[in-house]
Structures are given as structure tokens and as C-alpha cells.
C-alpha atoms as a PDB file:
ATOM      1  CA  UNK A   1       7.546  -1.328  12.411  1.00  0.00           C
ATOM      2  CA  UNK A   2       7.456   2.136  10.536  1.00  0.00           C
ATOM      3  CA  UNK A   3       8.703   2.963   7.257  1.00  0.00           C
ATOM      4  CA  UNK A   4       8.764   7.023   6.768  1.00  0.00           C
ATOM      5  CA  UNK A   5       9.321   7.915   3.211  1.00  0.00           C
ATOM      6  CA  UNK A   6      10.007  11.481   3.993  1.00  0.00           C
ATOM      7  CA  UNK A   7      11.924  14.237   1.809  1.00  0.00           C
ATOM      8  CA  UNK A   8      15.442  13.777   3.588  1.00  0.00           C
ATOM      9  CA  UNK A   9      15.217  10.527   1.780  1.00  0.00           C
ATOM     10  CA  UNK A  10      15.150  11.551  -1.949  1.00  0.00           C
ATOM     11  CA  UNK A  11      18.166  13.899  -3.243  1.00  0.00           C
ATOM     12  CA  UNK A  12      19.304  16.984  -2.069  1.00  0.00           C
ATOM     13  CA  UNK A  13      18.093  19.373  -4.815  1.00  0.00           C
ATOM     14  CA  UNK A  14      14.640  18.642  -3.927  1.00  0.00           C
ATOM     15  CA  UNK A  15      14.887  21.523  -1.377  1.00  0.00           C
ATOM     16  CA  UNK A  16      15.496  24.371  -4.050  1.00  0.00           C
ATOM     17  CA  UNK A  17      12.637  23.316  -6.343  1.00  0.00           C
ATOM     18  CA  UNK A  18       9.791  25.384  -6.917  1.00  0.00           C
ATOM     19  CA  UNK A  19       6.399  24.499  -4.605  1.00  0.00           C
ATOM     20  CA  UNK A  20       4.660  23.645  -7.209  1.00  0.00           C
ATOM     21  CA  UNK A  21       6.734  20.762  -8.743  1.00  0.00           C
ATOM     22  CA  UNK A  22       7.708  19.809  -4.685  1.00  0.00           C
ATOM     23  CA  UNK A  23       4.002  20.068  -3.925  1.00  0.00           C
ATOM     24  CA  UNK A  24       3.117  17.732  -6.905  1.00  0.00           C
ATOM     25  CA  UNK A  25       6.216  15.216  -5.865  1.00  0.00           C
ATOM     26  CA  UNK A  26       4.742  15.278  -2.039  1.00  0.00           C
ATOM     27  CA  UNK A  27       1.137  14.120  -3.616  1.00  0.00           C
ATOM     28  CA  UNK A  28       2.487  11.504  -5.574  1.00  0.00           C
ATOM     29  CA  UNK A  29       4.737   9.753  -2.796  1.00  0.00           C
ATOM     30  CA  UNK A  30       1.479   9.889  -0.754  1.00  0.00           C
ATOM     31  CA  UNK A  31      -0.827   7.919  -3.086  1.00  0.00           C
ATOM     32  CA  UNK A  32       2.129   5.676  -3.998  1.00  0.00           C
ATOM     33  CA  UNK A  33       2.266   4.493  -0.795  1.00  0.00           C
ATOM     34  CA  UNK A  34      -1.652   4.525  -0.212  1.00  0.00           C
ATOM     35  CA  UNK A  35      -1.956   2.319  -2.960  1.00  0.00           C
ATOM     36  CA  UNK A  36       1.036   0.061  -3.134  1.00  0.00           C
ATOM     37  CA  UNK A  37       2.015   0.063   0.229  1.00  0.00           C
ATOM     38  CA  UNK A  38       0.108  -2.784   1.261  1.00  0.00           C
ATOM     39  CA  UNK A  39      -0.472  -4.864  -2.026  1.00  0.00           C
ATOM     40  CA  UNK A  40       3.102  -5.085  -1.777  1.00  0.00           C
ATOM     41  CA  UNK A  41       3.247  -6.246   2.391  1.00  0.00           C
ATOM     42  CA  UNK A  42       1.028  -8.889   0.949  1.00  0.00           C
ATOM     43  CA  UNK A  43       2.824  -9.862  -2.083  1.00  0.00           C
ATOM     44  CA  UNK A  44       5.828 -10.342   0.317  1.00  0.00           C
ATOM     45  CA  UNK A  45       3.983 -12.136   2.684  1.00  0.00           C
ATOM     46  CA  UNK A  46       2.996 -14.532  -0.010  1.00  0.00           C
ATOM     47  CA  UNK A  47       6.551 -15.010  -1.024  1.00  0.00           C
ATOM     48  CA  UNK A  48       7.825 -15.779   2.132  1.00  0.00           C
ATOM     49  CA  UNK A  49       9.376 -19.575   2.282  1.00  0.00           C
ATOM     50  CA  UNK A  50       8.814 -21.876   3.454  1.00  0.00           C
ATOM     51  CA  UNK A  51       5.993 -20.618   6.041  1.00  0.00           C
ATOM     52  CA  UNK A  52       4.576 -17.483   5.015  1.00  0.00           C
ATOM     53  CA  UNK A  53       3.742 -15.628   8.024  1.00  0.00           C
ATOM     54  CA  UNK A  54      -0.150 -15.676   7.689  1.00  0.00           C
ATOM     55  CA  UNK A  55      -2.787 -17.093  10.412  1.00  0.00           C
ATOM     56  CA  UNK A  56      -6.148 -14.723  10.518  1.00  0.00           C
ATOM     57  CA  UNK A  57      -4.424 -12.048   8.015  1.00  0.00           C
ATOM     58  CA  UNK A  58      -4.469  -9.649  11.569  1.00  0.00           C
ATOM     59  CA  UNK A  59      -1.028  -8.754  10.673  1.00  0.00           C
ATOM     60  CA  UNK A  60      -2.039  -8.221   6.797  1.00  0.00           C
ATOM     61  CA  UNK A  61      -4.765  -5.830   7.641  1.00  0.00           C
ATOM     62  CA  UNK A  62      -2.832  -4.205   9.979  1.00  0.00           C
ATOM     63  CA  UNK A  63      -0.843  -1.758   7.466  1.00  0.00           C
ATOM     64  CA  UNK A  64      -1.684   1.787   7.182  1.00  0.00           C
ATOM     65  CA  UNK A  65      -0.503   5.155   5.450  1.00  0.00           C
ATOM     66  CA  UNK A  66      -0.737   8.447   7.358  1.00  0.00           C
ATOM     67  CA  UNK A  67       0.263  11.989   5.777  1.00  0.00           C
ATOM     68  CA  UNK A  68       2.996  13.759   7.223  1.00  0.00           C
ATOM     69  CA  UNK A  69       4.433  17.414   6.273  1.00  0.00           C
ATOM     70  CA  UNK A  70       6.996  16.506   3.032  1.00  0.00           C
ATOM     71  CA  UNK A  71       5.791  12.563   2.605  1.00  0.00           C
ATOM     72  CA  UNK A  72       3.664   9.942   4.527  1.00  0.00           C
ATOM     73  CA  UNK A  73       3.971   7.432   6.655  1.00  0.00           C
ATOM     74  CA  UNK A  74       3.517   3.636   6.046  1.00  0.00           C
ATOM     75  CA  UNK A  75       3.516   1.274   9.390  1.00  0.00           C
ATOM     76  CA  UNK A  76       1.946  -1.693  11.068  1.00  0.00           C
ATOM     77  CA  UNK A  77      -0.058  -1.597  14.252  1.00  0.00           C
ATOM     78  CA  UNK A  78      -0.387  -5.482  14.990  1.00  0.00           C
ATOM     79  CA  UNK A  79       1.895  -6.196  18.258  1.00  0.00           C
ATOM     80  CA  UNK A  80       3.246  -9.209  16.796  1.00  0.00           C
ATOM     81  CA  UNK A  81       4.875  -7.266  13.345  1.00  0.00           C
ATOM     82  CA  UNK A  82       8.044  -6.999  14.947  1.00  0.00           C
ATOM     83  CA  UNK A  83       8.259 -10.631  16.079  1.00  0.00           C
ATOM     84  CA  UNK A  84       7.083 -11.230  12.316  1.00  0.00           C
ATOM     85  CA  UNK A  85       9.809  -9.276  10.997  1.00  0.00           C
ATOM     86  CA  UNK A  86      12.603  -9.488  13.198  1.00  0.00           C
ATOM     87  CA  UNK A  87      11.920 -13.127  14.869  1.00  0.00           C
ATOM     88  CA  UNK A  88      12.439 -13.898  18.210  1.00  0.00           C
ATOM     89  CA  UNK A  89      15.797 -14.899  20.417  1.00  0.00           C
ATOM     90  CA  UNK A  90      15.826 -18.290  22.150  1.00  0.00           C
ATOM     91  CA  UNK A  91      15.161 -18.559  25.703  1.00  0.00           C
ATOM     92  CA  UNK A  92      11.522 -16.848  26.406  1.00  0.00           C
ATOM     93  CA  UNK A  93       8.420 -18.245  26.865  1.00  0.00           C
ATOM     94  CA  UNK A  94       5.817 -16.997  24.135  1.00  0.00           C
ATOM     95  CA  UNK A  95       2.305 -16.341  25.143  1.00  0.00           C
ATOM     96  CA  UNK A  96       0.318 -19.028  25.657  1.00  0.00           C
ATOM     97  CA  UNK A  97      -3.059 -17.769  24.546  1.00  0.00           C
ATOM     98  CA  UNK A  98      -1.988 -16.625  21.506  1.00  0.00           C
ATOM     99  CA  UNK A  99      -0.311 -20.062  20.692  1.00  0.00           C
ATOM    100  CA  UNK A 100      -2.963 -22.243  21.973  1.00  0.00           C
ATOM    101  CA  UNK A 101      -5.495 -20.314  19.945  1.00  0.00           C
ATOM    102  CA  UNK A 102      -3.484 -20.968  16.704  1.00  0.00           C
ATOM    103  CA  UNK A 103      -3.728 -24.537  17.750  1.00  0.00           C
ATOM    104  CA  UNK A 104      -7.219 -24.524  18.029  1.00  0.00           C
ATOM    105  CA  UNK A 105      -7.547 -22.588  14.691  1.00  0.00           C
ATOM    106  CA  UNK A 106      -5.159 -25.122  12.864  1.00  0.00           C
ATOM    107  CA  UNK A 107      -6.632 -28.360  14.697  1.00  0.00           C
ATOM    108  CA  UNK A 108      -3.563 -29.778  15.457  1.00  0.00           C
ATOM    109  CA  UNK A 109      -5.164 -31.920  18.035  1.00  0.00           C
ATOM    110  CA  UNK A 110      -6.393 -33.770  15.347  1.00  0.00           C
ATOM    111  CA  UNK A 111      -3.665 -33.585  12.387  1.00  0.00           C
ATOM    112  CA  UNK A 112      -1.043 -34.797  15.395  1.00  0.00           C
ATOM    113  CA  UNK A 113      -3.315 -38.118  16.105  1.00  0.00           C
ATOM    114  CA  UNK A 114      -4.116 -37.057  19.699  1.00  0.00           C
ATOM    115  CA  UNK A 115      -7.742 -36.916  19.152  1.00  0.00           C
ATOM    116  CA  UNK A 116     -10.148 -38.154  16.038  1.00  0.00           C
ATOM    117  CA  UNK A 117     -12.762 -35.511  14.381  1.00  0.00           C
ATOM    118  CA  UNK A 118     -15.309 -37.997  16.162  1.00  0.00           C
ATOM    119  CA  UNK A 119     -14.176 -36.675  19.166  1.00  0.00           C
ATOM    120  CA  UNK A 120     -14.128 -32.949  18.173  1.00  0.00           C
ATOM    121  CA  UNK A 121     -17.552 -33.548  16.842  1.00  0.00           C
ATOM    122  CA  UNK A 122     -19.114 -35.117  19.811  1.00  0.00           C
ATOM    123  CA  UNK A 123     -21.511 -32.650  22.202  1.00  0.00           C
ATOM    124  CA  UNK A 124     -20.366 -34.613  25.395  1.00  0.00           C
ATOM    125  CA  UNK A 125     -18.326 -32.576  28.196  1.00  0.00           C
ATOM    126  CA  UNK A 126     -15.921 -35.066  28.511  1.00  0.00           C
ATOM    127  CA  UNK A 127     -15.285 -35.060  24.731  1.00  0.00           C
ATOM    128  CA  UNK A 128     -14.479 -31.568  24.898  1.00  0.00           C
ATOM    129  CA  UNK A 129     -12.756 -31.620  27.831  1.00  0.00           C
ATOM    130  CA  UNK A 130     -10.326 -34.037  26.111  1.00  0.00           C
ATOM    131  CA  UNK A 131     -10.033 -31.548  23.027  1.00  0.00           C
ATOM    132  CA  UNK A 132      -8.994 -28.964  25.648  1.00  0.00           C
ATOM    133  CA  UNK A 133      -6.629 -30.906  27.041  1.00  0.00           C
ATOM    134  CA  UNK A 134      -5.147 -32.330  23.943  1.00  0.00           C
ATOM    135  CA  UNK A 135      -4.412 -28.769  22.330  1.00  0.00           C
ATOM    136  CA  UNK A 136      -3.204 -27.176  25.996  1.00  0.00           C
ATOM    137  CA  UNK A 137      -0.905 -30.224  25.568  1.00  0.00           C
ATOM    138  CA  UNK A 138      -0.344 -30.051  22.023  1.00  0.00           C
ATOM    139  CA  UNK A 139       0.554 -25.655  22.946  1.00  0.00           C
ATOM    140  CA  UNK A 140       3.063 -26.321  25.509  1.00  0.00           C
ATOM    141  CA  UNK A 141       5.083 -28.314  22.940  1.00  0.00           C
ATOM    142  CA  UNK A 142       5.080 -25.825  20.503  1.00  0.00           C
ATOM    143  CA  UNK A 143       5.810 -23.059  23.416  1.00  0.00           C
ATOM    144  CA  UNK A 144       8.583 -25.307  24.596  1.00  0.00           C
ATOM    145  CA  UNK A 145      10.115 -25.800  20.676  1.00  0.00           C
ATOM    146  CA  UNK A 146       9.964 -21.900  20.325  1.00  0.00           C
ATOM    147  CA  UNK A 147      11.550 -21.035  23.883  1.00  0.00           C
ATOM    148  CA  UNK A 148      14.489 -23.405  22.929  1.00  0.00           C
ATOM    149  CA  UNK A 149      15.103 -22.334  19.507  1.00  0.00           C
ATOM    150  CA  UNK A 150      13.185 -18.929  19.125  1.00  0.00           C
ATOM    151  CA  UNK A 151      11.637 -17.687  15.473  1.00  0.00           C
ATOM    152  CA  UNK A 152      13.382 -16.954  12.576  1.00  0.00           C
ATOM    153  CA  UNK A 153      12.961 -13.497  11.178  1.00  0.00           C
ATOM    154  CA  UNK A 154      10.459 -13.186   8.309  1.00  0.00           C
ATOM    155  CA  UNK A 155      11.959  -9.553   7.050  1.00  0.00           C
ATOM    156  CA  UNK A 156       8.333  -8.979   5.403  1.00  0.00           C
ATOM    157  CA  UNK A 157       8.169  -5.301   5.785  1.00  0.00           C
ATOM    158  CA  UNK A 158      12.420  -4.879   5.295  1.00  0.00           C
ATOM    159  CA  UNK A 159      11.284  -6.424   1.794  1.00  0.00           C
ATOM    160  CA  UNK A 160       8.292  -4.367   1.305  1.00  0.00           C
ATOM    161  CA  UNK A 161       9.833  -1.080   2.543  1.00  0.00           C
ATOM    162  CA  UNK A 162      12.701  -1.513  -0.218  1.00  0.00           C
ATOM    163  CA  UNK A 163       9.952  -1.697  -3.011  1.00  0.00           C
ATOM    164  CA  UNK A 164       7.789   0.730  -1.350  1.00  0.00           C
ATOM    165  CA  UNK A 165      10.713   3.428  -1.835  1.00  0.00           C
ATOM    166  CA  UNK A 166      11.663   2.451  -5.072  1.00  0.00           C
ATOM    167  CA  UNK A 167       8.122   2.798  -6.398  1.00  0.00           C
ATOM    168  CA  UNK A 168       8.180   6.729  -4.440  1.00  0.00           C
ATOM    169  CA  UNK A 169      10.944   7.731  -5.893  1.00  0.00           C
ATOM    170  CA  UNK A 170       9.553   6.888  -9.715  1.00  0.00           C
ATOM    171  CA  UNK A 171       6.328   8.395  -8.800  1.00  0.00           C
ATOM    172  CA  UNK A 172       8.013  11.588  -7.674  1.00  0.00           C
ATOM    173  CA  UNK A 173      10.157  11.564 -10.489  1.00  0.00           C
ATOM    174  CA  UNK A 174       7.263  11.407 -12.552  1.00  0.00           C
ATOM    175  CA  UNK A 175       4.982  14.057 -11.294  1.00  0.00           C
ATOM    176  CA  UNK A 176       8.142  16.677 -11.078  1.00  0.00           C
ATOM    177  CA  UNK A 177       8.354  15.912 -14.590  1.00  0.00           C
ATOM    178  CA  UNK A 178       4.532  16.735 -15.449  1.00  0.00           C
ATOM    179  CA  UNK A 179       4.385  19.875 -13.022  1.00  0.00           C
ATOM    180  CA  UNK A 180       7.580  20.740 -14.529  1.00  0.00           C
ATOM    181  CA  UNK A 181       6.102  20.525 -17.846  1.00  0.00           C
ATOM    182  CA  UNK A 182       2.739  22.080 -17.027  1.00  0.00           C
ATOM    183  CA  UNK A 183       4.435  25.072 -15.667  1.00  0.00           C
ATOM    184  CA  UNK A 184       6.321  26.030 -18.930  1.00  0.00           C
END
């Protein structure tokens, strides 16, 4: 998942300007998407209906902005941000630690009736071995529902990325217009 906003994306006089006013456009796109880029990954995370796409906020944290020659680059390095974004097709099995972690995290065990928080409590071996056994249980299910019908796609970042370039485009508007300015 990696948005580029790069200088092929902006119009085609930007080429014949003078460096200083390109130079001042470049900087602006690059602290644009520094300082929005992310705010607005979680804004749209937020808004997403009617299960936003949030667990330990791995794939939140995961956005970064790197400088390239003529712009910057704004991506994701979580491996599940293109399951996130683009779902996932019927028909494969997901992995099972990652799911049966969630279901420890979300104590599902318990919301779904299969054990009591007396149970989850207790210091006993059994007791725990129960819990275990209960969310394993509890994770094959949920495997099973997502191999049959897959995950829908979230479009987080296709959302973000749209407001991301928007938001470079004013700011190098905006600082062409000052350097051009300054300069006369």
C-alpha cells in the first residue's frame, strides 16, 4: 500500500517553473503529507462502518512519509494493510495465530457463553486449559466464516490517499504563490 505524490501528478507547467517556486512547492507537498498523512489514515479509519478496521492500532501506527526527488512518499508497512484495504477472496484459510490472538484480545470465549470470567479468573491448569480450548474453538469458527465468505474491503488508504492529494495540491499551490511573490 503506497501512495507517491510525485510531480508527474500535479500539471504539466510545473516543469518550466523557476527552482525556486518548484523548490518551495516540493517542501510544501512534503510536510503536507508529514503532517496530514496519517491524521487523515486515522480519521478514515474512524469512519469506517460498520467495523472500523482497528484491533492494537498496529496498522494505525504503521504509516510513514519518506522524501523522494520532486515529492514524498506516504505508505504502510503492516502486512495486513492490503487485506485491510482491499479485503480478502473466499476460499483461503487465514492465519490462525493471528485470529486466535484477536480472540484472546477480544475475550470472545467469554462474550460467546463458552466459558464464565470465573473461569478465566481461576489459577487452576485445568481452568486455563479450558480457556485455551474454548478460544482455539471459538478461532476455527471465525477462520471457517472468513474462508467461506472472505473480508470485505475497507478502502481506508483509497480514502485517505484521495484527501492526502487534494490537501498537496493546495499546499503547493500555496507556497508557488508566496515564492512567487517573494521573488518579485
Amino acid at each position: 500500500m503506497i501512495r507517491t505524490v510525485h510531480i508527474k501528478d500535479l500539471p504539466g507547467y510545473v516543469r518550466s517553473m523557476p527552482k525556486q517556486r518548484f523548490d518551495a512547492g516540493v517542501k510544501a507537498v512534503r510536510l503536507t503529507m508529514r503532517a496530514r498523512g496519517r491524521r487523515f489514515v486515522s480519521e478514515e479509519i474512524k469512519a469506517t462502518a460498520p467495523h472500523p478496521p482497528f484491533d492494537r492500532g498496529s496498522y494505525d501506527r504503521s504509516w510513514q512519509t519518506v522524501n523522494m526527488d520532486g515529492g514524498a512518499r506516504f505508505f504502510s508497512t503492516s502486512v495486513y494493510a492490503s487485506v485491510i484495504d482491499n479485503g480478502r477472496r473466499p476460499g483461503k484459510w487465514p492465519p490462525f495465530q493471528a485470529i486466535l490472538g484477536w480472540v484472546h484480545r477480544k475475550q470472545l470465549a467469554e462474550k460467546w457463553g463458552w466459558i464464565t470470567a470465573k473461569v478465566r479468573k481461576s489459577r487452576k491448569a485445568s481452568a486455563k486449559l479450558d480457556v485455551q480450548a474454548a478460544e482455539k474453538g471459538i478461532a476455527f469458527i471465525v477462520m471457517a466464516a472468513i474462508k467461506r465468505r472472505g473480508l470485505p474491503p475497507k478502502r481506508v488508504f483509497a480514502r485517505a490517499a484521495k484527501r492526502l492529494i487534494v490537501a498537496c495540491k493546495q499546499a503547493w499551490r500555496s507556497a508557488v504563490a508566496n515564492a512567487a511573490e517573494k521573488a518579485s
